[in-house]
Structure formats: structure tokens, C-alpha cells
N, C-alpha and C. Protein backbone atom coordinates (compact mmCIF):
# COMPACT_ATOMS: atom_id res chain seq x y z
N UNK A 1 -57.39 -5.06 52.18
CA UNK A 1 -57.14 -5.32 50.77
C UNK A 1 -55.67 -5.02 50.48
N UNK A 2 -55.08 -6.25 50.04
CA UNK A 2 -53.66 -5.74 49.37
C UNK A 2 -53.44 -4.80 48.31
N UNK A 3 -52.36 -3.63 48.92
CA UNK A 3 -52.30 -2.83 47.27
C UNK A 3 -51.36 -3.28 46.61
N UNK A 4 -50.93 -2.51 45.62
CA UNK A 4 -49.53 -2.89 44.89
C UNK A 4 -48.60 -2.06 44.86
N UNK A 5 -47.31 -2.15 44.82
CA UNK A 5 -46.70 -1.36 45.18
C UNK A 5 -46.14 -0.33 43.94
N UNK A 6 -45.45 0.71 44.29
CA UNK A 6 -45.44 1.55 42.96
C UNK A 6 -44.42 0.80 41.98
N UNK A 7 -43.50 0.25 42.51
CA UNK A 7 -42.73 -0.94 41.71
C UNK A 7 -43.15 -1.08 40.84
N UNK A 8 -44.08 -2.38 41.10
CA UNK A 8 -45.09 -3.48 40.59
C UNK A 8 -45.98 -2.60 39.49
N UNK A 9 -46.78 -1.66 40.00
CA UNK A 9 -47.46 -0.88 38.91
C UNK A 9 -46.45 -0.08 37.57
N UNK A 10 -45.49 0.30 38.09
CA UNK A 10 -44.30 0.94 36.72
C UNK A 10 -43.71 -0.10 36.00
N UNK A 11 -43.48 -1.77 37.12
CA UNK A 11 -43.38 -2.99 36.50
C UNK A 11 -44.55 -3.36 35.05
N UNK A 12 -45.55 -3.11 35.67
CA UNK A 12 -46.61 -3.28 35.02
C UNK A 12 -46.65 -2.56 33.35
N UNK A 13 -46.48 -1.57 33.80
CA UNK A 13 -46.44 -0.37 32.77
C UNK A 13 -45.49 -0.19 31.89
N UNK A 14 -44.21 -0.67 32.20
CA UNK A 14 -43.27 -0.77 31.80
C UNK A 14 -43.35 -2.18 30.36
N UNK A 15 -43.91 -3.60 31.11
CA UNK A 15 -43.80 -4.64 30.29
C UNK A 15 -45.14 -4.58 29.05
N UNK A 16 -46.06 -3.56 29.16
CA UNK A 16 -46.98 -3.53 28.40
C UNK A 16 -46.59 -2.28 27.65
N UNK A 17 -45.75 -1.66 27.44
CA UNK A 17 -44.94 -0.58 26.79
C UNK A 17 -44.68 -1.27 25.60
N UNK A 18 -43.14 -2.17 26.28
CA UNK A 18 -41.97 -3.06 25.67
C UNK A 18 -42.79 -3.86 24.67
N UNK A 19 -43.97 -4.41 24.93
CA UNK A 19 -44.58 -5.48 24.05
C UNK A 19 -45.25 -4.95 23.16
N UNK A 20 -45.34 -3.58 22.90
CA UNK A 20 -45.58 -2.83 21.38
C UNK A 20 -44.44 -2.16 20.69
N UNK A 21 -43.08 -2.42 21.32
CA UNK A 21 -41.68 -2.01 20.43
C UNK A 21 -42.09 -2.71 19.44
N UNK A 22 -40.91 -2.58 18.13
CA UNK A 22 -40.17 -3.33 17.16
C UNK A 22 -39.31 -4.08 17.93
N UNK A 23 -39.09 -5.08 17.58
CA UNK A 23 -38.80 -6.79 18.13
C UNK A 23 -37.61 -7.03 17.12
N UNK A 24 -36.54 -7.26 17.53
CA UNK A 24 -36.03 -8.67 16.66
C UNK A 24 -36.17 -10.33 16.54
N UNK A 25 -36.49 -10.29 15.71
CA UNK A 25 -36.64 -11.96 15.26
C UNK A 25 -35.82 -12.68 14.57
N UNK A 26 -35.67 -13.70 15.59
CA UNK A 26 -34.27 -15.10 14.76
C UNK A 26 -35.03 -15.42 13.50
N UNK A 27 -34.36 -15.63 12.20
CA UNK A 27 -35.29 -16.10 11.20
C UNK A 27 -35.14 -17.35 11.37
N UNK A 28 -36.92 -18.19 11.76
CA UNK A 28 -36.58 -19.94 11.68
C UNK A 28 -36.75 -19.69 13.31
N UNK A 29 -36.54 -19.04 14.31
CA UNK A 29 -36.99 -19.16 15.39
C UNK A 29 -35.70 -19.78 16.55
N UNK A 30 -34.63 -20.12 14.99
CA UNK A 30 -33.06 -20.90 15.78
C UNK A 30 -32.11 -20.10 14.92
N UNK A 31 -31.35 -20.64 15.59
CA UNK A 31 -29.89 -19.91 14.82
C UNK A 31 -29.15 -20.47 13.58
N UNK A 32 -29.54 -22.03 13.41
CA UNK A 32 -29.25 -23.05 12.32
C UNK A 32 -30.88 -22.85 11.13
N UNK A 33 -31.66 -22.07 11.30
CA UNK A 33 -32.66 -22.34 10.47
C UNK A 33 -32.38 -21.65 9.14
N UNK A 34 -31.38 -21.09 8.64
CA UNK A 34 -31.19 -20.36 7.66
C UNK A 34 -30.24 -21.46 6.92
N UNK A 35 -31.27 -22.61 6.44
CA UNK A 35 -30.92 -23.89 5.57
C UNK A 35 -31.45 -24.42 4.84
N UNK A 36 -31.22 -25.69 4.24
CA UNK A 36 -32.01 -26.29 3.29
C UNK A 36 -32.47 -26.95 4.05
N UNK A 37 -34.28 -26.36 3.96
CA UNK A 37 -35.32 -27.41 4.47
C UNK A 37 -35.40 -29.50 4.24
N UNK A 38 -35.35 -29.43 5.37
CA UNK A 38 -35.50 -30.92 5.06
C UNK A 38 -37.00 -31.20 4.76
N UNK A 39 -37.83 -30.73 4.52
CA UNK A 39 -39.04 -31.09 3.86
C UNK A 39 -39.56 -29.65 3.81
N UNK A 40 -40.84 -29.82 3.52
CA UNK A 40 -41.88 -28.69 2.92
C UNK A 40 -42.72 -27.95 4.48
N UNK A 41 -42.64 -28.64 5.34
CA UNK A 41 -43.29 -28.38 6.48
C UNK A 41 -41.88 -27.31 7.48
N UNK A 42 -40.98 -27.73 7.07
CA UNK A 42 -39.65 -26.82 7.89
C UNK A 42 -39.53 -25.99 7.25
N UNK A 43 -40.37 -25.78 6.03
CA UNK A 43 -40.12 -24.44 5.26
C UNK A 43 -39.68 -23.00 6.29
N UNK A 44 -39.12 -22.38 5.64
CA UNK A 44 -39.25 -20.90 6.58
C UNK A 44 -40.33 -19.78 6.29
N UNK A 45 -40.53 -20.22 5.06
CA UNK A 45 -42.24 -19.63 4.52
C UNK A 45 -43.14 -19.50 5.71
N UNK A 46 -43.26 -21.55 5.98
CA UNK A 46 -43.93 -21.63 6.86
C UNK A 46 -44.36 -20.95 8.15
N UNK A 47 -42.70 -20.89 8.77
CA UNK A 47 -42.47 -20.26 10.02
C UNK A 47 -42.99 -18.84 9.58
N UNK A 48 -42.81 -18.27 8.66
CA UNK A 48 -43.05 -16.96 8.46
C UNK A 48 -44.68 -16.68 8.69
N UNK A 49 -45.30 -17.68 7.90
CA UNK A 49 -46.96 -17.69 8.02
C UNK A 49 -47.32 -17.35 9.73
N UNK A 50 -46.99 -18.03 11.13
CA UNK A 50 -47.09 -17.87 12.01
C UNK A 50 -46.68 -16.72 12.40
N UNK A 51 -46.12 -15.84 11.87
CA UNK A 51 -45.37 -14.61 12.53
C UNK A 51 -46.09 -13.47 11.68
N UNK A 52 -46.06 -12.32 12.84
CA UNK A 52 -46.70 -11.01 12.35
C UNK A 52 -45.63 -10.39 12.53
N UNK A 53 -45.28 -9.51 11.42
CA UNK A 53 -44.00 -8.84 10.92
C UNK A 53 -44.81 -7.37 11.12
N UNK A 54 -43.95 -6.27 11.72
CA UNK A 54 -44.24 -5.25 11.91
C UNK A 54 -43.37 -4.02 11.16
N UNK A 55 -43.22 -2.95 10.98
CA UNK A 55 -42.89 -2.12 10.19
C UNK A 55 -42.19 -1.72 11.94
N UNK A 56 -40.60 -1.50 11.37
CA UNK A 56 -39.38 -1.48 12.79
C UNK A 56 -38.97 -2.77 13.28
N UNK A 57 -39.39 -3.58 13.22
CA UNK A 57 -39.15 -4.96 13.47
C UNK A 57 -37.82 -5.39 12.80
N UNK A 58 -36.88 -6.26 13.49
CA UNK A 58 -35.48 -6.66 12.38
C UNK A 58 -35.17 -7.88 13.15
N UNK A 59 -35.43 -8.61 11.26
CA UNK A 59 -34.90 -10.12 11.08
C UNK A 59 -33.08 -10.28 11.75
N UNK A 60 -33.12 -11.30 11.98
CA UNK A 60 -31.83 -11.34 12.48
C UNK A 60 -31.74 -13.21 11.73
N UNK A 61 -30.57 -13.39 10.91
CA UNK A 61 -30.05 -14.94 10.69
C UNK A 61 -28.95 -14.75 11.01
N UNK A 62 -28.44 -16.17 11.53
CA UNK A 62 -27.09 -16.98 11.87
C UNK A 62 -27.21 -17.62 11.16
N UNK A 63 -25.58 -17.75 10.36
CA UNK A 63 -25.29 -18.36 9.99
C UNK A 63 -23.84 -18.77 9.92
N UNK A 64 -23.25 -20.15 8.84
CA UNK A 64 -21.81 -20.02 8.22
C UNK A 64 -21.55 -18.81 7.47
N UNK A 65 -20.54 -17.83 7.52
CA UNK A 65 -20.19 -16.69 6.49
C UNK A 65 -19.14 -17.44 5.45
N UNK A 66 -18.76 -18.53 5.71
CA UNK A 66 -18.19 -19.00 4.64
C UNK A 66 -18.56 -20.24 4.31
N UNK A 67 -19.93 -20.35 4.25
CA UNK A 67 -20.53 -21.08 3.43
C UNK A 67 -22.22 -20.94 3.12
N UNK A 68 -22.69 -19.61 3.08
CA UNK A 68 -23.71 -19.42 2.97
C UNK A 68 -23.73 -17.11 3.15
N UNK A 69 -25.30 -16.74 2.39
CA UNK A 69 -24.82 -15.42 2.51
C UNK A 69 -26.93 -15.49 2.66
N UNK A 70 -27.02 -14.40 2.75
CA UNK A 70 -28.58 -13.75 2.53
C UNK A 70 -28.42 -12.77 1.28
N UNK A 71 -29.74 -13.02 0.36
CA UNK A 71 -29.37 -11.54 -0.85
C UNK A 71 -31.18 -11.43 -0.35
N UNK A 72 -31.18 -10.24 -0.38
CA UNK A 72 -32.68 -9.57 -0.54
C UNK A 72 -32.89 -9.18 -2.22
N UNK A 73 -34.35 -9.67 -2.48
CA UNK A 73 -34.37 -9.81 -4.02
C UNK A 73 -35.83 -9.31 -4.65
N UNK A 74 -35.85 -8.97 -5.94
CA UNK A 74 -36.95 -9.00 -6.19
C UNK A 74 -37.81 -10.04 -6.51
N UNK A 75 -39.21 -10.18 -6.41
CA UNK A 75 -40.07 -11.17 -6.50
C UNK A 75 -39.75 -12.16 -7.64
N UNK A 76 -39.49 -11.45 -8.85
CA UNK A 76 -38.96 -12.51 -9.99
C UNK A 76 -37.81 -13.07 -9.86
N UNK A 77 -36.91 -12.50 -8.69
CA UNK A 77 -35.63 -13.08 -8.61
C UNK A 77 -35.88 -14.36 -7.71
N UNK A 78 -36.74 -13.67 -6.82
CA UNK A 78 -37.48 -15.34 -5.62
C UNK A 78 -37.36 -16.48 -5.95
N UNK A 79 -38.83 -16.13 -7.29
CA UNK A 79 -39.35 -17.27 -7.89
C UNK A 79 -38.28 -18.00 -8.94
N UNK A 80 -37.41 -17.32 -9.09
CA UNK A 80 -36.58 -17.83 -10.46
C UNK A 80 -35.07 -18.53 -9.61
N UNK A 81 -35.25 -17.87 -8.72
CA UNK A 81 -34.03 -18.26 -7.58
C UNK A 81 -32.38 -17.63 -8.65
N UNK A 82 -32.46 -16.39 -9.07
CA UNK A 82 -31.64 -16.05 -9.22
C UNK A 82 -30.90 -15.12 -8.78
N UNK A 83 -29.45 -15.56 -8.16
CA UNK A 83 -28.62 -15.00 -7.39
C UNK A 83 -27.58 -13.60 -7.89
N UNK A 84 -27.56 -13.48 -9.21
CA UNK A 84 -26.99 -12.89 -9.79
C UNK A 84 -26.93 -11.08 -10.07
N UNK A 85 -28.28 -10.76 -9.27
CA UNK A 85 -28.42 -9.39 -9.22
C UNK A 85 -29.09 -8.70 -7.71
N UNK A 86 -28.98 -9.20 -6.90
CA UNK A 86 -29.69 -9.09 -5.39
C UNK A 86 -29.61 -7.39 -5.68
N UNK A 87 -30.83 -7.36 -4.95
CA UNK A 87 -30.87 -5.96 -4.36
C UNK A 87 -29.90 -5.42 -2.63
N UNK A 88 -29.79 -6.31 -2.06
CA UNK A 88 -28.64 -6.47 -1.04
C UNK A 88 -28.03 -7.47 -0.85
N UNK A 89 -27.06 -7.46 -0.42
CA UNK A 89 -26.21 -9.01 -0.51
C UNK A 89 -25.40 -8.89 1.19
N UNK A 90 -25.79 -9.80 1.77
CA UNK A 90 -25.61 -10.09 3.22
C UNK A 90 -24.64 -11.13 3.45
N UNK A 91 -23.34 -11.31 3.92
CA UNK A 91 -22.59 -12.26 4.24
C UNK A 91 -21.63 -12.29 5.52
N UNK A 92 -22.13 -11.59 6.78
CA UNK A 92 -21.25 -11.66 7.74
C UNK A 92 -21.57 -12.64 8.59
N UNK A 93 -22.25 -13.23 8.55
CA UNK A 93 -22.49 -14.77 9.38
C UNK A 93 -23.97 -14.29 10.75
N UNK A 94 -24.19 -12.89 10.91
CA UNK A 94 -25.03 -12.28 11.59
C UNK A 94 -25.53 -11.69 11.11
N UNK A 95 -26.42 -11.66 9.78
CA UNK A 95 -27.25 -10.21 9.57
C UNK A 95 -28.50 -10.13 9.99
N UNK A 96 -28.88 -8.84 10.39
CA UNK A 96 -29.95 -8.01 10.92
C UNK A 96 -30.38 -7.05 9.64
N UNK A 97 -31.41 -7.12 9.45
CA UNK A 97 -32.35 -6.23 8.22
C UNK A 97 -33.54 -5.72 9.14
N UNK A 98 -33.74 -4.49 8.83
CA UNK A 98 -34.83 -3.51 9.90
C UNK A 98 -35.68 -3.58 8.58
N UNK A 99 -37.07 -4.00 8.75
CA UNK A 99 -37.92 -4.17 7.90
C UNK A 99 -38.60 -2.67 8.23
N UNK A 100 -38.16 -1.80 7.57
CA UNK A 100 -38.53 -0.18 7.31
C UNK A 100 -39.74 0.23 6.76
N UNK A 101 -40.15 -1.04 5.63
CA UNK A 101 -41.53 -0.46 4.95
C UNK A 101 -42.74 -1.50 4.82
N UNK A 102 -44.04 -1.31 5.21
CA UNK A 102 -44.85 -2.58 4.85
C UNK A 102 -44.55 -3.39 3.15
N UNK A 103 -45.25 -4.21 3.26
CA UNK A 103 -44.72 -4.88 1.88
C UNK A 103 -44.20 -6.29 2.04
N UNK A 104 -44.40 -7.05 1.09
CA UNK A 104 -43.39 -8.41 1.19
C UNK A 104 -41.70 -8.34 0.86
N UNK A 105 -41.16 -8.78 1.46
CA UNK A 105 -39.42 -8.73 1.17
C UNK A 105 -38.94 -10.27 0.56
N UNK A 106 -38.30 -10.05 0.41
CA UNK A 106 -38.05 -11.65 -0.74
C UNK A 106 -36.57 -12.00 -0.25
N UNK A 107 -36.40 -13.15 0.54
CA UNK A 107 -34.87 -13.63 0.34
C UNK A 107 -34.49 -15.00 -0.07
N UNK A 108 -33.22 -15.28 -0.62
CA UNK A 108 -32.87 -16.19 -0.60
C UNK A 108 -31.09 -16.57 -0.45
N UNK A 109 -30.99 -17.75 -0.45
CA UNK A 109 -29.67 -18.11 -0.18
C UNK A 109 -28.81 -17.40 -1.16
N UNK A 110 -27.81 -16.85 -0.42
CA UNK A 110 -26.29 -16.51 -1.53
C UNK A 110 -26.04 -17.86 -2.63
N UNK A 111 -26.27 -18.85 -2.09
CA UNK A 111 -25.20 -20.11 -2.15
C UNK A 111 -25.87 -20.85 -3.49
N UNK A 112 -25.61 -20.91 -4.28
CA UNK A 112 -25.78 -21.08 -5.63
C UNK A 112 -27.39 -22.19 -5.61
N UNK A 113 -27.06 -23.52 -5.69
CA UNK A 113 -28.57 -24.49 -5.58
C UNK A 113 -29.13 -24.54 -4.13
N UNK A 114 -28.63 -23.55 -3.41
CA UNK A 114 -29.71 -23.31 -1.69
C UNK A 114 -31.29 -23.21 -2.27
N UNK A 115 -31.41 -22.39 -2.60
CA UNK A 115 -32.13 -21.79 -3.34
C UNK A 115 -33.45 -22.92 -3.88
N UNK A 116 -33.09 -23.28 -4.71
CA UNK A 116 -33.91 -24.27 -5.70
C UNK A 116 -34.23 -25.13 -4.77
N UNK A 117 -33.25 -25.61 -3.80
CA UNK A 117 -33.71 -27.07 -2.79
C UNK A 117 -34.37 -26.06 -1.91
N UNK A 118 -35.18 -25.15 -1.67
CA UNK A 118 -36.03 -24.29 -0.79
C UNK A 118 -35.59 -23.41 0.40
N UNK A 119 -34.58 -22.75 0.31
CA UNK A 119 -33.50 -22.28 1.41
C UNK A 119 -34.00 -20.92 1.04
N UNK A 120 -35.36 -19.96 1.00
CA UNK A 120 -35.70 -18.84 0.85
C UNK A 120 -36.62 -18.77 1.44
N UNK A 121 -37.17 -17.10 1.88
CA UNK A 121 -38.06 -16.83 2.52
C UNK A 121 -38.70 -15.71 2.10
N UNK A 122 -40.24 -15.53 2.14
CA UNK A 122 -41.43 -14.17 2.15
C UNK A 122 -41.39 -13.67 3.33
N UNK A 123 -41.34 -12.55 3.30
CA UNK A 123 -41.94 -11.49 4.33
C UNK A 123 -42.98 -10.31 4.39
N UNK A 124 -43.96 -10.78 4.96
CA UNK A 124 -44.80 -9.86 4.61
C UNK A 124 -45.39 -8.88 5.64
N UNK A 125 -44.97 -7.67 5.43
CA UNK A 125 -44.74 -6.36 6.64
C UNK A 125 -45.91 -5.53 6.41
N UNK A 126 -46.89 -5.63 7.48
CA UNK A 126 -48.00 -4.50 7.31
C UNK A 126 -47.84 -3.13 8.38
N UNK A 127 -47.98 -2.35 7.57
CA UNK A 127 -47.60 -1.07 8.45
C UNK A 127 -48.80 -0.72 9.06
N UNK A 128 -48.62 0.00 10.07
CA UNK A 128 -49.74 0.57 11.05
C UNK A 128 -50.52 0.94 10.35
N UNK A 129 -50.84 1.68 9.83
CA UNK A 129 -52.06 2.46 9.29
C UNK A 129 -52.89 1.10 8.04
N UNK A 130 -52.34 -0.26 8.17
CA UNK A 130 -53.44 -1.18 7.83
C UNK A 130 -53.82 -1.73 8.66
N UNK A 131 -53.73 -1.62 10.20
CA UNK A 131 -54.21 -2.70 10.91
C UNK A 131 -55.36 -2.15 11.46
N UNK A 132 -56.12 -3.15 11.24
CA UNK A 132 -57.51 -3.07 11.84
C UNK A 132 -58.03 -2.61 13.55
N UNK A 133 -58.39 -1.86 13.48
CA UNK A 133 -58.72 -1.19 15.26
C UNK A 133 -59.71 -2.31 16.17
N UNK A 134 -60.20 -3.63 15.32
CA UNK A 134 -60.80 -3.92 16.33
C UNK A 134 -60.76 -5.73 15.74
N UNK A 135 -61.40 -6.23 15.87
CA UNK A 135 -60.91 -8.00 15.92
C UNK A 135 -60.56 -8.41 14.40
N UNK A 136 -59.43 -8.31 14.19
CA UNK A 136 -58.61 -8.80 12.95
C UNK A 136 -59.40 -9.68 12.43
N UNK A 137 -60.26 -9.38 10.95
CA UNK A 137 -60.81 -10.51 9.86
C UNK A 137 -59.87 -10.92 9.40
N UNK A 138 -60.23 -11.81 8.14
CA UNK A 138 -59.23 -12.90 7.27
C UNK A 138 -58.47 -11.71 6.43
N UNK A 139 -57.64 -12.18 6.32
CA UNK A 139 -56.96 -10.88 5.21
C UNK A 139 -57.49 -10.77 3.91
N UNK A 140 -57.38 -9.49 3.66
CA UNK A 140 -57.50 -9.32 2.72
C UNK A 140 -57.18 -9.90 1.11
N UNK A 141 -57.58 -10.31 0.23
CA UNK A 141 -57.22 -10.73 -0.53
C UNK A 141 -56.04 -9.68 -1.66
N UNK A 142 -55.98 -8.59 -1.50
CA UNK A 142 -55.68 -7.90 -2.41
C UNK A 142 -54.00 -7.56 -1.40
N UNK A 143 -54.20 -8.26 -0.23
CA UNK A 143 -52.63 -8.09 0.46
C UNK A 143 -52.07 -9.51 0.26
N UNK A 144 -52.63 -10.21 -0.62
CA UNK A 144 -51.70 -11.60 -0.93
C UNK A 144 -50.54 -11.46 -1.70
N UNK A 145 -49.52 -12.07 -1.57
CA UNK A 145 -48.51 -11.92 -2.07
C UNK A 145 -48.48 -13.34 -3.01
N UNK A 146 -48.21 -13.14 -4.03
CA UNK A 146 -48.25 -14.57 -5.36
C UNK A 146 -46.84 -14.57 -5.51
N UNK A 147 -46.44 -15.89 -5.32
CA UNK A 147 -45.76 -16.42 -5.61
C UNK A 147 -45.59 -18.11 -6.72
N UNK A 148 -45.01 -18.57 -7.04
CA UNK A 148 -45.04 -19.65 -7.73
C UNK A 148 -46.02 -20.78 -7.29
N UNK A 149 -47.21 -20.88 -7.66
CA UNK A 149 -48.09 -21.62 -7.01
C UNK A 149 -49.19 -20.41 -6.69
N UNK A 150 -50.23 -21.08 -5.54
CA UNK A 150 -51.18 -20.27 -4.67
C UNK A 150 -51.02 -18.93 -4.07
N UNK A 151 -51.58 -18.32 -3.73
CA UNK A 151 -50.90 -16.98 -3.04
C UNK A 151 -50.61 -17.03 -1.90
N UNK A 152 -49.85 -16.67 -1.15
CA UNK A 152 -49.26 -16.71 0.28
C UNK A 152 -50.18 -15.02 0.85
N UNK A 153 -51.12 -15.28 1.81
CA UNK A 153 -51.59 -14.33 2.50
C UNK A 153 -51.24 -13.44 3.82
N UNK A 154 -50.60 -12.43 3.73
CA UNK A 154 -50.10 -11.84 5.19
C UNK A 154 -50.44 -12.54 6.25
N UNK A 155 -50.27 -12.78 7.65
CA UNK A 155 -50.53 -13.06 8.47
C UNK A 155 -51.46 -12.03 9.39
N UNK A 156 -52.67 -11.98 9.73
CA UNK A 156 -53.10 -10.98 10.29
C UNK A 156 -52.92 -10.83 11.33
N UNK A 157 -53.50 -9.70 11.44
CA UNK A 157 -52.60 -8.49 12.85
C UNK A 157 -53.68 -8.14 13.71
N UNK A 158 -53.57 -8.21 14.87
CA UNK A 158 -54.47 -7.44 15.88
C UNK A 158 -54.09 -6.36 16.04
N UNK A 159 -54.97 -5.39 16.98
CA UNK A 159 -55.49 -4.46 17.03
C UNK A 159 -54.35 -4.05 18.62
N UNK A 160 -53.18 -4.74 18.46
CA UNK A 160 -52.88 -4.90 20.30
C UNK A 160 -52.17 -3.67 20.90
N UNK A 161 -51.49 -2.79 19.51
CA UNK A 161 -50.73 -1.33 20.00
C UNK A 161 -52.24 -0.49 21.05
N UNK A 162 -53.17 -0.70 19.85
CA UNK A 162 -54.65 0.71 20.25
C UNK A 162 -54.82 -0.02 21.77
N UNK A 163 -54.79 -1.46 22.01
CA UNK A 163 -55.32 -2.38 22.74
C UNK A 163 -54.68 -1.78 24.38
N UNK A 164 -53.27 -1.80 23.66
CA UNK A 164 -52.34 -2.03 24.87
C UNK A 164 -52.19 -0.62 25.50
N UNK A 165 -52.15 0.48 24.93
CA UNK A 165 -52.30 1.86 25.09
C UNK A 165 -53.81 2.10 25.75
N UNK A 166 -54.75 1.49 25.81
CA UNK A 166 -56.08 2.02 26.17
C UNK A 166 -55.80 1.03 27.38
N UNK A 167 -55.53 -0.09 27.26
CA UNK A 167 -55.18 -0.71 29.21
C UNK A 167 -54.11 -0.09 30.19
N UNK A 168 -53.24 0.65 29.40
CA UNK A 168 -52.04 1.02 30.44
C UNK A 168 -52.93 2.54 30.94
N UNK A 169 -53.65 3.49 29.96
CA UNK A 169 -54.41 4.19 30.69
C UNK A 169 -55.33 3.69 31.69
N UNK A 170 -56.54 2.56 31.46
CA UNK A 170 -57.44 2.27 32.54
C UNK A 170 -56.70 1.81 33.70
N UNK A 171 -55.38 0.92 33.23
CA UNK A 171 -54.73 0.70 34.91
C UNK A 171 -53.96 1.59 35.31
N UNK A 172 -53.43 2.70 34.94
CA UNK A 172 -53.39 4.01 35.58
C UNK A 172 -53.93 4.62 36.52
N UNK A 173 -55.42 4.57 36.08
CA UNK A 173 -56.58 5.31 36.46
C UNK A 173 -56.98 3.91 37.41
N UNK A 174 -57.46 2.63 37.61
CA UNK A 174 -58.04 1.78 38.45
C UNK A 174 -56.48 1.86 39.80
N UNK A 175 -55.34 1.36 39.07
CA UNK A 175 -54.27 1.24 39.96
C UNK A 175 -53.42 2.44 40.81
N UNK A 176 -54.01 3.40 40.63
CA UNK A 176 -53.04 4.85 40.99
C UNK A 176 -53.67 5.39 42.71
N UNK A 177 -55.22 4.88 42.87
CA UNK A 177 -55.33 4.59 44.43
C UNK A 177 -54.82 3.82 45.23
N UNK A 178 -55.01 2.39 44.84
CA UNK A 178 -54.44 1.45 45.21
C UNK A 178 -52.43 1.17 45.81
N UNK A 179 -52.00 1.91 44.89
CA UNK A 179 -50.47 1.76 45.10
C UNK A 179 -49.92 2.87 46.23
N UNK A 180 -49.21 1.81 47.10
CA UNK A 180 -49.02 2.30 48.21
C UNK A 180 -47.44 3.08 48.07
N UNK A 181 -47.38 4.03 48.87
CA UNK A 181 -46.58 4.96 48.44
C UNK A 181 -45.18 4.51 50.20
């Protein structure tokens, strides 16, 4: 029987560690996505719906710094798309925001009518102590975030930190004969 070598097993251990850090994420998934949607489906909403946002996790956009900025805003500022009082105001052509607290975060374009033509984004950050320990149901209704229209619902979260911590012990314990020294 082939074993594995101690490498391969700290290999092992190592990449199932890394995959419960805080992550940075391109917002839009590219480096040009921090734009005016060419339709309703390139939304970044959208993209956002597919993504599970974690509490330590940090957004990262590219962009022009001289022709475009990020402001982090409040919800009425979202919906109203007004630029005029941001709670942060981002313009170095690279910003990174460490999403620190669960909750939805609200951005939109610096750039005066970005905004209105759909150049903003929800974020919605669930912190550990809401995620479910065992097969993620539909979300909750009372974690929807309302916005102009329907409510936009968190994206739910598995169970994969408790998940991934209870496999790196059993292959500890199955793999620690096996690995040849």
C-alpha cells in the first residue's frame, strides 16, 4: 500500500487551513468591473448575490483614480445615489476595504451620474456566530437587506470553517500511520 509522504500530508493540512482565512476579493471578479453596467444582469449586485462575504474578508477594486472613486454610504445614500456625504471616500485607483463587521455595506461610484446608470454595490457580511453548524437553509428573512424594490437576501453560508477543522483532525488521526517518515 502506498503511503504519503509527510510533505503531502502538511501539504494537505496546510491547503485546508488557507481555505478558511479571510480572502480578498476583486469586486466584479475583474479589475475593469467597477463600472457602468451594461445591463441589469452585469450588475455587481448580481455578482455579489453569488459570493459569500465573510467578516475579515477585503474587497479589493481597480480602477481609473482620475476618473472614478468608491464612497462607502449609508443605505439612504445607496438608494438615493447621493454622493455628497459618504461615510468613506476611496480614490487611489486600488482600494481594499476589510469588511470588519457582519452587516450590509453600501457603495457607490464617486463619479457624479455612475451611480444612477447602476455603478453601485450591496454587501452583505455574516459573521460567524450566524452561520449555521450544519446544511445551510434559505436565509433568513429578517437578514434581508431592502433596498429600492424587493429585498436582496444574504447569500447563504455553509457550515465549512466547523467542516474543515473536524476533517483536518480525522486526517490527522487516519493519515499519521500511513506517512512515511
Amino acid at each position: 500500500m502506498a503511503g504519503f509522504s509527510s510533505t503531502t500530508c502538511l501539504l494537505l493540512i496546510f491547503l485546508l487551513l488557507r481555505s478558511s482565512e479571510a480572502r480578498d476579493i476583486l469586486v466584479g471578479g475583474k479589475a475593469d468591473a467597477w463600472a457602468i453596467p451594461s445591463s441589469e444582469s452585469q450588475s455587481l449586485n448580481k455578482w455579489a448575490e453569488t459570493n459569500r462575504f465573510r467578516t475579515g474578508d477585503t474587497l479589493v477594486w481597480k480602477y481609473d483614480s482620475a476618473k472614478d472613486s468608491v464612497l462607502l454610504v449609508t443605505k439612504e445614500d445607496y438608494v438615493n445615489c447621493n454622493t455628497s456625504s459618504p461615510i468613506q471616500q476611496y480614490k487611489d485607483g486600488e482600494t481594499k476595504i476589510v469588511l470588519d463587521k457582519s452587516g450590509p455595506f453600501y457603495f457607490i461610484s464617486g463619479t457624479k451620474d455612475h451611480c444612477e446608470k447602476g455603478q453601485k454595490l450591496i454587501v452583505v457580511v455574516l459573521s460567524q456566530r450566524n452561520r449555521p453548524s450544519a446544511v445551510s437553509p434559505a436565509p433568513s428573512p429578517a437578514l434581508a437587506v431592502e433596498i429600492d424594490g424587493p429585498a436582496v437576501a444574504p447569500t447563504p453560508t455553509s457550515s465549512a470553517s466547523a467542516f474543515k477543522a473536524g476533517l483536518i483532525v480525522a486526517l490527522m488521526g487516519v493519515l499519521a500511520p500511513l506517512v512515511i517518515f
